[in-house]
C-alpha atoms as a PDB file:
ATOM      1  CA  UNK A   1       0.000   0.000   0.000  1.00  0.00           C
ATOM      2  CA  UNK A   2       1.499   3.243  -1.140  1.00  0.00           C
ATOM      3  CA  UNK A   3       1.128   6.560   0.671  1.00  0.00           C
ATOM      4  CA  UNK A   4      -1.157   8.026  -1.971  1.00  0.00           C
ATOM      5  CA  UNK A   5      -3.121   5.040  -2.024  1.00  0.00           C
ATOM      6  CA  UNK A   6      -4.253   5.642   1.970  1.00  0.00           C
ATOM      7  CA  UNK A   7      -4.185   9.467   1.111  1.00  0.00           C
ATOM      8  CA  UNK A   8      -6.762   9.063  -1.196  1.00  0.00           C
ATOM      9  CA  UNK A   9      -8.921   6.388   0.519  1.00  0.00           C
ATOM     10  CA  UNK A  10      -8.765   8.658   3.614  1.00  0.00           C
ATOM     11  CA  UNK A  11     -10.427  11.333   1.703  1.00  0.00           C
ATOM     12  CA  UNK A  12     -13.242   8.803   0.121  1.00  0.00           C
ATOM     13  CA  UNK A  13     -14.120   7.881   3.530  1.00  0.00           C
ATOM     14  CA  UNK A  14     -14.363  11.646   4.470  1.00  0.00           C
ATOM     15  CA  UNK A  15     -16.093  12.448   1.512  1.00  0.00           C
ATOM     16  CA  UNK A  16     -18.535   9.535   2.562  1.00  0.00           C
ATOM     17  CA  UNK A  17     -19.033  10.933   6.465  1.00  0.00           C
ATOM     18  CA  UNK A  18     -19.544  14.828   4.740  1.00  0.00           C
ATOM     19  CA  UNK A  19     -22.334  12.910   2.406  1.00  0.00           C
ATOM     20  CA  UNK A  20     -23.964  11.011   4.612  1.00  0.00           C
ATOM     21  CA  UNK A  21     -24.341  14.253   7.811  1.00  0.00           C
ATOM     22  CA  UNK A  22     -25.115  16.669   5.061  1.00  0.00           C
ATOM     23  CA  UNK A  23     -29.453  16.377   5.464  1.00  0.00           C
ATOM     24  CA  UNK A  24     -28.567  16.378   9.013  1.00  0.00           C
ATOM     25  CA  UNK A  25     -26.630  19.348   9.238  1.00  0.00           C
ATOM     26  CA  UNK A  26     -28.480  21.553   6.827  1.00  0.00           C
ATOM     27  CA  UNK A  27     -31.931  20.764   8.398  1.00  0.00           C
ATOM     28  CA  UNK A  28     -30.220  21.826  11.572  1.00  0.00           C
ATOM     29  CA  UNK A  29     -29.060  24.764   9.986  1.00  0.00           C
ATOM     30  CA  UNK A  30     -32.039  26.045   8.505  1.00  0.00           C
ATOM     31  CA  UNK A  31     -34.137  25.343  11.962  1.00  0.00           C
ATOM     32  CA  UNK A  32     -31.549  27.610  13.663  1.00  0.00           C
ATOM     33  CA  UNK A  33     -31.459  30.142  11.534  1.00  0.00           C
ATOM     34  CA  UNK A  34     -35.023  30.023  11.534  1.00  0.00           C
ATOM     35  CA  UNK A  35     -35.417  30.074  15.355  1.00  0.00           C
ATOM     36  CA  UNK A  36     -33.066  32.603  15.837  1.00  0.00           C
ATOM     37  CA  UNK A  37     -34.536  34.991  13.358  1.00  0.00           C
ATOM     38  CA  UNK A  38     -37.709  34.425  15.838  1.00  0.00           C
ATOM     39  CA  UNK A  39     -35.791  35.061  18.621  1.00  0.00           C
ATOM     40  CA  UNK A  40     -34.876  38.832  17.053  1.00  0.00           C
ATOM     41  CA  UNK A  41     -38.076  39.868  16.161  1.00  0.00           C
ATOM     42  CA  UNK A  42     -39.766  38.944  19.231  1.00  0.00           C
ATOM     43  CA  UNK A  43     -37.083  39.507  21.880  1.00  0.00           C
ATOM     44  CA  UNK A  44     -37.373  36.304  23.197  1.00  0.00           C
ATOM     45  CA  UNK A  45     -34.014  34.893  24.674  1.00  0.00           C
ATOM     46  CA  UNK A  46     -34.617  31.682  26.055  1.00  0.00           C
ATOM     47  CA  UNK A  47     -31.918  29.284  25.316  1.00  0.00           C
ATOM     48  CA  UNK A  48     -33.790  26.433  25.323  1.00  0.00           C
ATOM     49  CA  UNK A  49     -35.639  27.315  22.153  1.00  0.00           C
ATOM     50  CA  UNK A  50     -32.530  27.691  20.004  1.00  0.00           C
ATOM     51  CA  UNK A  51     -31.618  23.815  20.998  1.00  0.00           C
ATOM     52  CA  UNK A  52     -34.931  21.883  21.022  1.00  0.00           C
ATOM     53  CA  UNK A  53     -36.141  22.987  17.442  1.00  0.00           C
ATOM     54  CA  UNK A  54     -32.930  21.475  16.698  1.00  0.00           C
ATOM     55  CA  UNK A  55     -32.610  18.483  18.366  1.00  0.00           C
ATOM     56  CA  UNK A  56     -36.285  17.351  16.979  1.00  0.00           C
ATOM     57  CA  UNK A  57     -35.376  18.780  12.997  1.00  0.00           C
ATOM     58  CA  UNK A  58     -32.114  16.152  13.009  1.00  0.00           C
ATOM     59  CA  UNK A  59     -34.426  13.179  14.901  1.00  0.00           C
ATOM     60  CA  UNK A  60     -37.121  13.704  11.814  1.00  0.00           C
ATOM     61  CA  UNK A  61     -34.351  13.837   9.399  1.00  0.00           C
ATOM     62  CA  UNK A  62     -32.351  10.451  10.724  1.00  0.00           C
ATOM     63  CA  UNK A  63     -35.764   9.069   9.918  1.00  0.00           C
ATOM     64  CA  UNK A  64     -36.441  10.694   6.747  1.00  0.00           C
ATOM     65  CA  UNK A  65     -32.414  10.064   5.351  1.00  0.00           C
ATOM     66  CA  UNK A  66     -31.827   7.463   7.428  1.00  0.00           C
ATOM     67  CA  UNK A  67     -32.285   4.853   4.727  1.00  0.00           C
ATOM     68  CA  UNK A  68     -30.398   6.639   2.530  1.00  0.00           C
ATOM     69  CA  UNK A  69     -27.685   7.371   5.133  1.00  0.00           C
ATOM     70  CA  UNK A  70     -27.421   3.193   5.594  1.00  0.00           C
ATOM     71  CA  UNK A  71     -27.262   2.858   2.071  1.00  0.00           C
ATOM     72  CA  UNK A  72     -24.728   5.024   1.576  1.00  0.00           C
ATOM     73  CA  UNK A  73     -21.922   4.001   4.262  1.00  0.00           C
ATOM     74  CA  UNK A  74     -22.748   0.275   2.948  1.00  0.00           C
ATOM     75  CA  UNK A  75     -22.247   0.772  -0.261  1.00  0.00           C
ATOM     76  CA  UNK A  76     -18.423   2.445   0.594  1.00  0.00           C
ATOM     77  CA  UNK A  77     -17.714  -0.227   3.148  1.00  0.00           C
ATOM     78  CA  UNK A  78     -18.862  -2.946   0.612  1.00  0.00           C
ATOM     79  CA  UNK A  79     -16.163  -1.714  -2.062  1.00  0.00           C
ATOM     80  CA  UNK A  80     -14.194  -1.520   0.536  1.00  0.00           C
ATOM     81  CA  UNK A  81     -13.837  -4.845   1.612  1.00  0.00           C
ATOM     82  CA  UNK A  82     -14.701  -6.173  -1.689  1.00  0.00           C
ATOM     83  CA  UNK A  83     -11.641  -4.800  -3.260  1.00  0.00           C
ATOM     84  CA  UNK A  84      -9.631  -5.225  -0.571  1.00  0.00           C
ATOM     85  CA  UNK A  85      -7.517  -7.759  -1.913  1.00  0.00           C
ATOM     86  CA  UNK A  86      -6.571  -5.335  -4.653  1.00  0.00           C
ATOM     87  CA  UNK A  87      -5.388  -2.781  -2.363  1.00  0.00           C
ATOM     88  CA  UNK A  88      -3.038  -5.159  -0.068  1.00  0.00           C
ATOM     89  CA  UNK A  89      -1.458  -6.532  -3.007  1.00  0.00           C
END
């Protein structure tokens, strides 16, 4: 195994995580900016209100993407291994 063999396998497998958090983190994204837009015109300031909109937004999308999510990281793991013999020698 060369150097820019793990090089580039390390970014796959980043490229993979970034994929597979993306619906996660820009549904928690938009609920915060959403909430805190809220929080400005009414003049609210309870912290608890920035979080829990949150919290439930990435529960609903793990079960909206979650499929998709498992698909994805099996797929990569499945090459993976599959190949794996090409990669050793």
């Amino acid at each position: 195994m060369s150097t820019d063999f793990i090089i580039g396998l390390a970014g796959e497998a980043v490229f993979v995580v970034l994929k597979a958090s993306a619906p996660m983190l820009v549904l928690a994204l938009v609920v915060g900016l959403l909430v805190s837009i809220f929080q400005a015109t009414t003049q609210i300031q309870e912290q608890t209100l920035a979080f829990v909109p949150k919290i439930v937004a990435v529960f609903v999308s793990i079960i909206i993407f979650g499929p998709w999510i498992l698909n994805t990281v099996i797929d990569f793991t499945y090459n993976l291994l599959n190949n794996l013999h090409n990669y050793i020698g």
